[in-house]
N, C-alpha and C. Protein backbone atom coordinates (compact mmCIF):
# COMPACT_ATOMS: atom_id res chain seq x y z
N UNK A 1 -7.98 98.53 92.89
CA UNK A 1 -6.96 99.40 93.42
C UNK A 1 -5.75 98.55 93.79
N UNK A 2 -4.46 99.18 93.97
CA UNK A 2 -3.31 98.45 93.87
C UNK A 2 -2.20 99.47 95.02
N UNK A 3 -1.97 99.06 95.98
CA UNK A 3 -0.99 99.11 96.94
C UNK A 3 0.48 98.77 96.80
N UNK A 4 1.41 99.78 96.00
CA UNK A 4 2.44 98.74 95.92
C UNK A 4 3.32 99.56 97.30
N UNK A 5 4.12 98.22 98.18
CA UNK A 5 5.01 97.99 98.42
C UNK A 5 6.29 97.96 98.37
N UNK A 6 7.66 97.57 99.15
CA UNK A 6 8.75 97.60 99.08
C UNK A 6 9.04 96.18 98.76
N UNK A 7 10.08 96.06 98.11
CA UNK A 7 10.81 94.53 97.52
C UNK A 7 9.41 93.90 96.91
N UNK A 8 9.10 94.33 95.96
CA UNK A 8 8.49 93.82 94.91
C UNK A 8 7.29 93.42 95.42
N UNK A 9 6.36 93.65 96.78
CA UNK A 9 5.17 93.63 97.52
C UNK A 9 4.37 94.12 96.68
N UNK A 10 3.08 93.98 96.11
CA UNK A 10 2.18 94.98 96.19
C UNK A 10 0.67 94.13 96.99
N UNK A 11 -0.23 94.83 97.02
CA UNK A 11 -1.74 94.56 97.41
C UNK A 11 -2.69 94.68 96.86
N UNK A 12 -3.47 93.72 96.17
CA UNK A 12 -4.89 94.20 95.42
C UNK A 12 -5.76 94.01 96.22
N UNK A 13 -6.82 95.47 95.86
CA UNK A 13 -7.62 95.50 96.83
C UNK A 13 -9.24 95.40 96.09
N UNK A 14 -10.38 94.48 96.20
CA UNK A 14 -11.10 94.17 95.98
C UNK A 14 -12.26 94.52 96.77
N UNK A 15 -13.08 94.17 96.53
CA UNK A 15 -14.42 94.48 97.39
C UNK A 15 -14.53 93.40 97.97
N UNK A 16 -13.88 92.10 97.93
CA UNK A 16 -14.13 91.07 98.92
C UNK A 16 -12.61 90.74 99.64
N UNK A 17 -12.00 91.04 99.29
CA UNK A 17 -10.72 91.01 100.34
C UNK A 17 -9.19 92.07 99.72
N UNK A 18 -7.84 91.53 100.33
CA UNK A 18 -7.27 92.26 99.51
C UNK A 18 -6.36 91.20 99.65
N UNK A 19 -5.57 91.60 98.45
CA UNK A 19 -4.42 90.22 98.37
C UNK A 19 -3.12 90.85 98.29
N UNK A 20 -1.90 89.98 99.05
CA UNK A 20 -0.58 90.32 99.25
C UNK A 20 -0.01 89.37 97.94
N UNK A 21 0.49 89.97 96.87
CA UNK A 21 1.19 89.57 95.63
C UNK A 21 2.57 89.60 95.84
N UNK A 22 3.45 88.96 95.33
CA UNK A 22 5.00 89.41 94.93
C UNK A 22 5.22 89.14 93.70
N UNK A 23 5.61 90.10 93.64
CA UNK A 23 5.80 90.32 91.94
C UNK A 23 7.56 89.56 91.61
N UNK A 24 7.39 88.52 90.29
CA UNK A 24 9.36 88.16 90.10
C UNK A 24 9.21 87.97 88.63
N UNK A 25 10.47 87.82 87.94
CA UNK A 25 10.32 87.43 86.56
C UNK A 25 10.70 86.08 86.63
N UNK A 26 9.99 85.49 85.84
CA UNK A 26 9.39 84.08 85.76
C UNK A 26 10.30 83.93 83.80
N UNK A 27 9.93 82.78 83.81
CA UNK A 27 9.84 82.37 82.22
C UNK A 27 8.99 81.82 81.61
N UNK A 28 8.75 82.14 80.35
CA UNK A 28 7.38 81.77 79.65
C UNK A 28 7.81 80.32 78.61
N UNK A 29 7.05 79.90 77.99
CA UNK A 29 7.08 78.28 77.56
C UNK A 29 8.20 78.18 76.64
N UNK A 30 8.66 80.07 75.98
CA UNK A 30 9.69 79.76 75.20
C UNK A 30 10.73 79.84 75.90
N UNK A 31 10.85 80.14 77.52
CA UNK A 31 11.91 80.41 77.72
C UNK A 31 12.53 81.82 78.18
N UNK A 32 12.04 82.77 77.69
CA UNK A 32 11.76 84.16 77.65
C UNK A 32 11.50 84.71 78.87
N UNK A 33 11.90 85.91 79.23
CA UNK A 33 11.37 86.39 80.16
C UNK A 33 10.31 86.91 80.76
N UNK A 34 9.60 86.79 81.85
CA UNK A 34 8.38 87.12 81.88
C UNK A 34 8.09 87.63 83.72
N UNK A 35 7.47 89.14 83.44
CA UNK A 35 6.80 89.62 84.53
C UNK A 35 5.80 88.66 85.23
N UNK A 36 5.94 88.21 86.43
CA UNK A 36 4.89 87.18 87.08
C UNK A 36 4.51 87.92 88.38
N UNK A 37 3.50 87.51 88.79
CA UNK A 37 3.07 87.90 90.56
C UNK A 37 2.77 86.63 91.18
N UNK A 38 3.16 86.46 92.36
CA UNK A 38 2.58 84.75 92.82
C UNK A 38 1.90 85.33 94.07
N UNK A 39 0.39 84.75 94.46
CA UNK A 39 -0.03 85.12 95.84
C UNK A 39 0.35 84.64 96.84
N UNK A 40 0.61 85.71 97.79
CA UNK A 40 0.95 85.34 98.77
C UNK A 40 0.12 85.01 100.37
N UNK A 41 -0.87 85.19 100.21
CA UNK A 41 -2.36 85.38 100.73
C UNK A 41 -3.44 86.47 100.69
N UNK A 42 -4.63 85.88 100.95
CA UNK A 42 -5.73 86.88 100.80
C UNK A 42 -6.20 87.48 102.27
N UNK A 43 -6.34 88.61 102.80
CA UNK A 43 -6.88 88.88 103.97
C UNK A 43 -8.06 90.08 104.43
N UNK A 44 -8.24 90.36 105.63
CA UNK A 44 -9.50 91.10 105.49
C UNK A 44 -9.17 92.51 105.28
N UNK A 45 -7.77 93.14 106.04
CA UNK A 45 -7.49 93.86 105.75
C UNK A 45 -6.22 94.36 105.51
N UNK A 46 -5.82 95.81 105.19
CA UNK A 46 -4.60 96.08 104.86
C UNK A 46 -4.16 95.70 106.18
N UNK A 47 -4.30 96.10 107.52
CA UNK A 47 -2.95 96.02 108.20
C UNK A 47 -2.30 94.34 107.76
N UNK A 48 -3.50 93.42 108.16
CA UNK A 48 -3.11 92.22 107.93
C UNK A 48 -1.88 91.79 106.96
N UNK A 49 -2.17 92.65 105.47
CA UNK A 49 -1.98 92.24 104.36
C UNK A 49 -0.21 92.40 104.86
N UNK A 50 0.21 93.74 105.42
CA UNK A 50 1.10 94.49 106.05
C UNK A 50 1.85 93.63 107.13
N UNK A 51 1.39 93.30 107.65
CA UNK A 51 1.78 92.63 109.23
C UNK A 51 2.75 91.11 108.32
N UNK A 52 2.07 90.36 107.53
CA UNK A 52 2.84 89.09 106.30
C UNK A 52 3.63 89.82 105.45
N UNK A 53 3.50 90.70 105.00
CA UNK A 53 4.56 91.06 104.06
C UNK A 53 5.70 91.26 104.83
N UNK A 54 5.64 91.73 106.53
CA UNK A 54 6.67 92.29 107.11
C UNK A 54 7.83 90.55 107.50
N UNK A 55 6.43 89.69 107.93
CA UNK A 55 6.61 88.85 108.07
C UNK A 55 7.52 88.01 106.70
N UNK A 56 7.10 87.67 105.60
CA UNK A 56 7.89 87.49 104.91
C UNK A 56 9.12 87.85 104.35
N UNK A 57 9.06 89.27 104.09
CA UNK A 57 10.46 89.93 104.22
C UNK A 57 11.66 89.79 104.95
N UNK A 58 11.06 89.52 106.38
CA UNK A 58 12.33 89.11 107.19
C UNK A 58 12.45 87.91 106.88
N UNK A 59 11.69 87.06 106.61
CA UNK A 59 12.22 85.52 106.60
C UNK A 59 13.08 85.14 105.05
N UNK A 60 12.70 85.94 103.93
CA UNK A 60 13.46 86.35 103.26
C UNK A 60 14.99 87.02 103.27
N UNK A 61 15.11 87.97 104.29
CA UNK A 61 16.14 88.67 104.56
C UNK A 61 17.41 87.34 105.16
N UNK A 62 16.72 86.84 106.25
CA UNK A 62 17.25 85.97 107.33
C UNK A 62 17.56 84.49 106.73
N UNK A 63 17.03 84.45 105.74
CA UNK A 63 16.97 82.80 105.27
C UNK A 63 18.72 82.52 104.74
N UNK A 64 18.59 80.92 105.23
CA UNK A 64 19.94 80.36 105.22
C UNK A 64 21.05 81.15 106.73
N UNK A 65 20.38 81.97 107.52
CA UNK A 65 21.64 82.40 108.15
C UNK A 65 21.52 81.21 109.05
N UNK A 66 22.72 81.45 110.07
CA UNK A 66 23.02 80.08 111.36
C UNK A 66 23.06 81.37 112.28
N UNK A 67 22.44 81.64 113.17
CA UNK A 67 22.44 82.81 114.42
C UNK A 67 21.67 82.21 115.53
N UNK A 68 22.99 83.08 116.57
CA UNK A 68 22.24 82.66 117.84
C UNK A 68 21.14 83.55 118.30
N UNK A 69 20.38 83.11 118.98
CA UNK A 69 18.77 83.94 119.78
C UNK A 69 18.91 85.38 119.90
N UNK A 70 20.04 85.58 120.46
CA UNK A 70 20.45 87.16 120.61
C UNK A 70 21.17 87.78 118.95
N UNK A 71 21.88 87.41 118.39
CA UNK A 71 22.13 87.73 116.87
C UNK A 71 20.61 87.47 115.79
N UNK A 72 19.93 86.55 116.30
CA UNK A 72 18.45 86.37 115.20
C UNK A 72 17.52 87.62 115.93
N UNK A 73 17.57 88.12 117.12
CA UNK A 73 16.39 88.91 117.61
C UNK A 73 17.38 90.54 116.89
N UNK A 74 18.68 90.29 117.10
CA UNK A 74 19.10 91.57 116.82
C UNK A 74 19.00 91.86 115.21
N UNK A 75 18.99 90.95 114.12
CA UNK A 75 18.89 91.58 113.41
C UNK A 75 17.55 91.42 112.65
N UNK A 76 16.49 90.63 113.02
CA UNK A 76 14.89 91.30 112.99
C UNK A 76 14.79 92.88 113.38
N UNK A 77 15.05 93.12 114.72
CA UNK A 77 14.90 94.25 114.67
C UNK A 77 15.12 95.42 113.54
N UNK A 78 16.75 94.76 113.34
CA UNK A 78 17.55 95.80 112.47
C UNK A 78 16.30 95.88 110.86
N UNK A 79 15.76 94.50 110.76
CA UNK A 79 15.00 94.81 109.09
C UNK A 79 13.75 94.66 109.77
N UNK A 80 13.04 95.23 110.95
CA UNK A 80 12.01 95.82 111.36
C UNK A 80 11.99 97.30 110.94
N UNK A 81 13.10 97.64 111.26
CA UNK A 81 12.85 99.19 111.29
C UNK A 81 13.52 99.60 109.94
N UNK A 82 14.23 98.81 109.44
CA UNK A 82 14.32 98.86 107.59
C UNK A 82 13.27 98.85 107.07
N UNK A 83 12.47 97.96 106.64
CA UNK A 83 11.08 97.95 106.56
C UNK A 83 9.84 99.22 106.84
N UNK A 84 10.17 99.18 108.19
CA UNK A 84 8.80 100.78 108.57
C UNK A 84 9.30 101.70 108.15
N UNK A 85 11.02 101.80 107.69
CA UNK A 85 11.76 103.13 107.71
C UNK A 85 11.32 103.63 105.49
N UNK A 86 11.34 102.17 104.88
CA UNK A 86 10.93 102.67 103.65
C UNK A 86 9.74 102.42 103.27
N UNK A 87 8.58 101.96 104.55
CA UNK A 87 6.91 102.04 104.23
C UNK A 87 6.81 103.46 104.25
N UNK A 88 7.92 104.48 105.52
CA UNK A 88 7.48 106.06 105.66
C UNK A 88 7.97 106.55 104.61
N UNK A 89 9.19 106.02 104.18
CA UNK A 89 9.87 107.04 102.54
C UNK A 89 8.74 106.84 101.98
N UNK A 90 8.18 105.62 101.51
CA UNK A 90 7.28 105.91 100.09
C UNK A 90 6.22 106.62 100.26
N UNK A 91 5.79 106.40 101.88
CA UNK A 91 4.11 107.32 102.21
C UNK A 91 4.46 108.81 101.93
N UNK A 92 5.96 109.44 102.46
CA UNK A 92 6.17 110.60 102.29
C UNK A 92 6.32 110.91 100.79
N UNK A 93 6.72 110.04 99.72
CA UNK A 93 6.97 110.84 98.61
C UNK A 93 5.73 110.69 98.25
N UNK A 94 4.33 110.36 98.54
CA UNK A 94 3.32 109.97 97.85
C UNK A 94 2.47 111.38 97.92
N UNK A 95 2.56 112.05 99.84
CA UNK A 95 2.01 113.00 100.48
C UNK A 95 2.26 114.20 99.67
């Protein structure tokens, strides 16, 4: 089974754990373009899997900025609730 995610997240889910993937296009030996997934860890469960992806995303979002404590907490928040706001879009178009 397969959990996909926002920004190219998905989750495979196994009978012995489930794994947080990101999916990017890569290149193949000719050069060419190529669909890739790289893992991003294995855990016991979805929230887990959930809780790192959120985690990565922001550090993704945030990377390279220079912010002070109060500008870095303010805009986590801001792609906290970006984040939960299109985990609910996709749960709702799924329902």
């Amino acid at each position: 089974m397969r959990i996909i995610l926002a920004e190219n997240y998905v989750i495979d889910i196994d009978p012995l754990n489930y794994t947080l993937k990101k999916k990017y296009i890569g290149k193949d030996s000719s050069g060419n373009d190529k669909a890739a997934e790289k893992v991003c860890g294995y855990f016991g469960n979805v929230r887990e899997c959930v809780e790192e992806f959120i985690r990565l995303a922001q550090i993704e979002k945030l990377k390279g900025m220079e912010l002070s404590l109060e500008g870095y907490l303010e805009r986590l928040e801001k792609e906290n609730k970006r984040i939960a706001d299109e985990i609910i879009r996709m749960m709702e178009e799924k329902i």
